[in-house]
Structure formats: C-alpha cells, structure tokens
C-alpha atoms as a PDB file:
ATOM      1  CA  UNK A   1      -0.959 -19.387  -1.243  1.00  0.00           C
ATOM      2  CA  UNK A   2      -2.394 -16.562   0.026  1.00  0.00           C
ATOM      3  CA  UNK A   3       1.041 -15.224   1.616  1.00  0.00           C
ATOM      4  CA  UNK A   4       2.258 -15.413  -2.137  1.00  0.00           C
ATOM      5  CA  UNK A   5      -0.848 -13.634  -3.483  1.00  0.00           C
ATOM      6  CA  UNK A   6      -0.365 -10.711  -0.759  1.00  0.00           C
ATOM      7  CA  UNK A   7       3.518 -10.739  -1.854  1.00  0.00           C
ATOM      8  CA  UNK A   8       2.677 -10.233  -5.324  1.00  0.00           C
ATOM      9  CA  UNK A   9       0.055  -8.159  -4.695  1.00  0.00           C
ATOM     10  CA  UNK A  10       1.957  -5.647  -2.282  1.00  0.00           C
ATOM     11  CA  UNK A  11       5.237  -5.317  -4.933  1.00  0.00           C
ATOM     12  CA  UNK A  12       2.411  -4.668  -8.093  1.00  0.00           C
ATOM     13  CA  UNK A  13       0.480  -2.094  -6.159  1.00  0.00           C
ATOM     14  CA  UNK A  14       2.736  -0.395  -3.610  1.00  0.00           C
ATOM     15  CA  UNK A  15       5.771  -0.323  -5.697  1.00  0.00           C
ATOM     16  CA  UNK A  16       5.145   2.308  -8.575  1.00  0.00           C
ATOM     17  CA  UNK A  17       3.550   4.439  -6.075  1.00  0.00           C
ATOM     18  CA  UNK A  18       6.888   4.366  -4.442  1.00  0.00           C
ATOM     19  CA  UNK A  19       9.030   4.735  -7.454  1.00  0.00           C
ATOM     20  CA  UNK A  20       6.606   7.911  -9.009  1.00  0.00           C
ATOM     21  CA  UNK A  21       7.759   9.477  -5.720  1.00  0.00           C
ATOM     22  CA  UNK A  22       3.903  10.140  -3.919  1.00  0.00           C
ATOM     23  CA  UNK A  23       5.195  10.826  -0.792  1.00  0.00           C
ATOM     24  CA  UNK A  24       7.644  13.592   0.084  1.00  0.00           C
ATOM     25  CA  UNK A  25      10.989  13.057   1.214  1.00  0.00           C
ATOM     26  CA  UNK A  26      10.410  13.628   5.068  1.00  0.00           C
ATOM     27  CA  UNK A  27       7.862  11.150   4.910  1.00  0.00           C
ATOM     28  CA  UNK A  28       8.767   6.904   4.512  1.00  0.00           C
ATOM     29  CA  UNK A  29       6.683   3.960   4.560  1.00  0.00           C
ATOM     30  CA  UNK A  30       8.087   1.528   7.341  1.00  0.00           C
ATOM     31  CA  UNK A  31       5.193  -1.159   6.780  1.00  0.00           C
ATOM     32  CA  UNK A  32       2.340  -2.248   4.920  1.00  0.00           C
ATOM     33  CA  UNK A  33      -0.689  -4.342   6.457  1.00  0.00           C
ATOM     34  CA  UNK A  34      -3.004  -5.893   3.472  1.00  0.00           C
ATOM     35  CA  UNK A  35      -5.668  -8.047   3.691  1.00  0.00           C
ATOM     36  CA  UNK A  36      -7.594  -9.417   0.012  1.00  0.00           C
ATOM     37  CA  UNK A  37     -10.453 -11.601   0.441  1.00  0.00           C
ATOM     38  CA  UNK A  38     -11.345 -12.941  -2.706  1.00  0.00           C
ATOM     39  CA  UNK A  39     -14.502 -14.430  -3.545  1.00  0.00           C
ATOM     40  CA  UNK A  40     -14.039 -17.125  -6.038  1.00  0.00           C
ATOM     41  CA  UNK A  41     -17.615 -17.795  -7.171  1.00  0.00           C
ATOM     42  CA  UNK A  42     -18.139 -13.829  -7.960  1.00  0.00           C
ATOM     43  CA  UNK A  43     -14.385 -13.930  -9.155  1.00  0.00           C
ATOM     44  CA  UNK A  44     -14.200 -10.515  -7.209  1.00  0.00           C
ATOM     45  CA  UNK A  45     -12.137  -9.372  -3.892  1.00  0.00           C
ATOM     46  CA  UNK A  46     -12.457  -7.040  -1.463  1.00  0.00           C
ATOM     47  CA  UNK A  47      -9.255  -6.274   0.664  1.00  0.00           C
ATOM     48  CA  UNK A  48      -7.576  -3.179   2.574  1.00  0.00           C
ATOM     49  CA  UNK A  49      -4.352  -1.917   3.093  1.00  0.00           C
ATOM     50  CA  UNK A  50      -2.878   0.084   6.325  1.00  0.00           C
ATOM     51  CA  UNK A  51       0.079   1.751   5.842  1.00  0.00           C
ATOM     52  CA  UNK A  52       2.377   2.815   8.720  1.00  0.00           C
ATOM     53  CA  UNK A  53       4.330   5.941   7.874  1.00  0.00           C
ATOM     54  CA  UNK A  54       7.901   7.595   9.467  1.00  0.00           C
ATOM     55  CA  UNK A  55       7.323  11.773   9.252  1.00  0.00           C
ATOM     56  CA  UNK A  56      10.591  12.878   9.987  1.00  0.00           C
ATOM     57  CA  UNK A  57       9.968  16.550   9.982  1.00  0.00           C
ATOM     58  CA  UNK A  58       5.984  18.452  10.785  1.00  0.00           C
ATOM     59  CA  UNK A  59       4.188  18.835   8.328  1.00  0.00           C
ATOM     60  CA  UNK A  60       0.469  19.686   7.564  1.00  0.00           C
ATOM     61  CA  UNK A  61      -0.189  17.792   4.479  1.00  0.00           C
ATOM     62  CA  UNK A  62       0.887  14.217   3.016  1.00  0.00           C
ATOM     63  CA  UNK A  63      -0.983  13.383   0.147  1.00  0.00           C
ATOM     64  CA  UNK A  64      -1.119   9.834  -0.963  1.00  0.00           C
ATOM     65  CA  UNK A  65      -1.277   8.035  -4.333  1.00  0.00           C
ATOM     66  CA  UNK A  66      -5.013   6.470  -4.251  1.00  0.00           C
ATOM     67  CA  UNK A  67      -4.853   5.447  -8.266  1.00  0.00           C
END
C-alpha cells in the first residue's frame, strides 16, 4: 500500500514539473527517493523527496520547480 501511494504520489507531483520543462536541457533527473509518512489520526503527512540529477554540461545555476 504504501509502494502504491509513493507511485501515485511520485507521477502526480514529479510529472508536470517535468512536462512544464523546470530543468534545462543539460540537466536530467535519473532518480527520485520519496518518503510520506502520513499520520492518520491528524489526517496530515510529512514526507521528503531527494532527487538525483545528470548535469551534462557546467553550469552555475539549476533552478528547480518547488510549487
């Protein structure tokens, strides 16, 4: 269950980041590393994400999508 809710999680959040084109072309996400903790009683979560990036080329500035 909580694989599933990570899934659905990851492809709601992560994906129209992706698609709106955040990141510039020499840089590509090559993994994601979430964790949600949800706290049923409160009906709140906490959670984090770690994202591991490819830069192809140097650059001084990658600016992510934190909406």
């Amino acid at each position: 269950m909580k694989l599933a809710f990570a899934v659905g999680l990851l492809l709601t959040v992560s994906t129209p980041a992706l698609a709106a084109g955040s990141l510039p072309g020499n840089v590509a996400p090559t993994g994601y590393d979430i964790t949600v903790d949800p706290d049923a009683r409160a009906l709140t979560f906490t959670g984090s994400e770690t994202v591991t990036v490819d830069v192809k080329t140097a650059t001084d500035k990658i600016t992510l999508n934190a909406a």
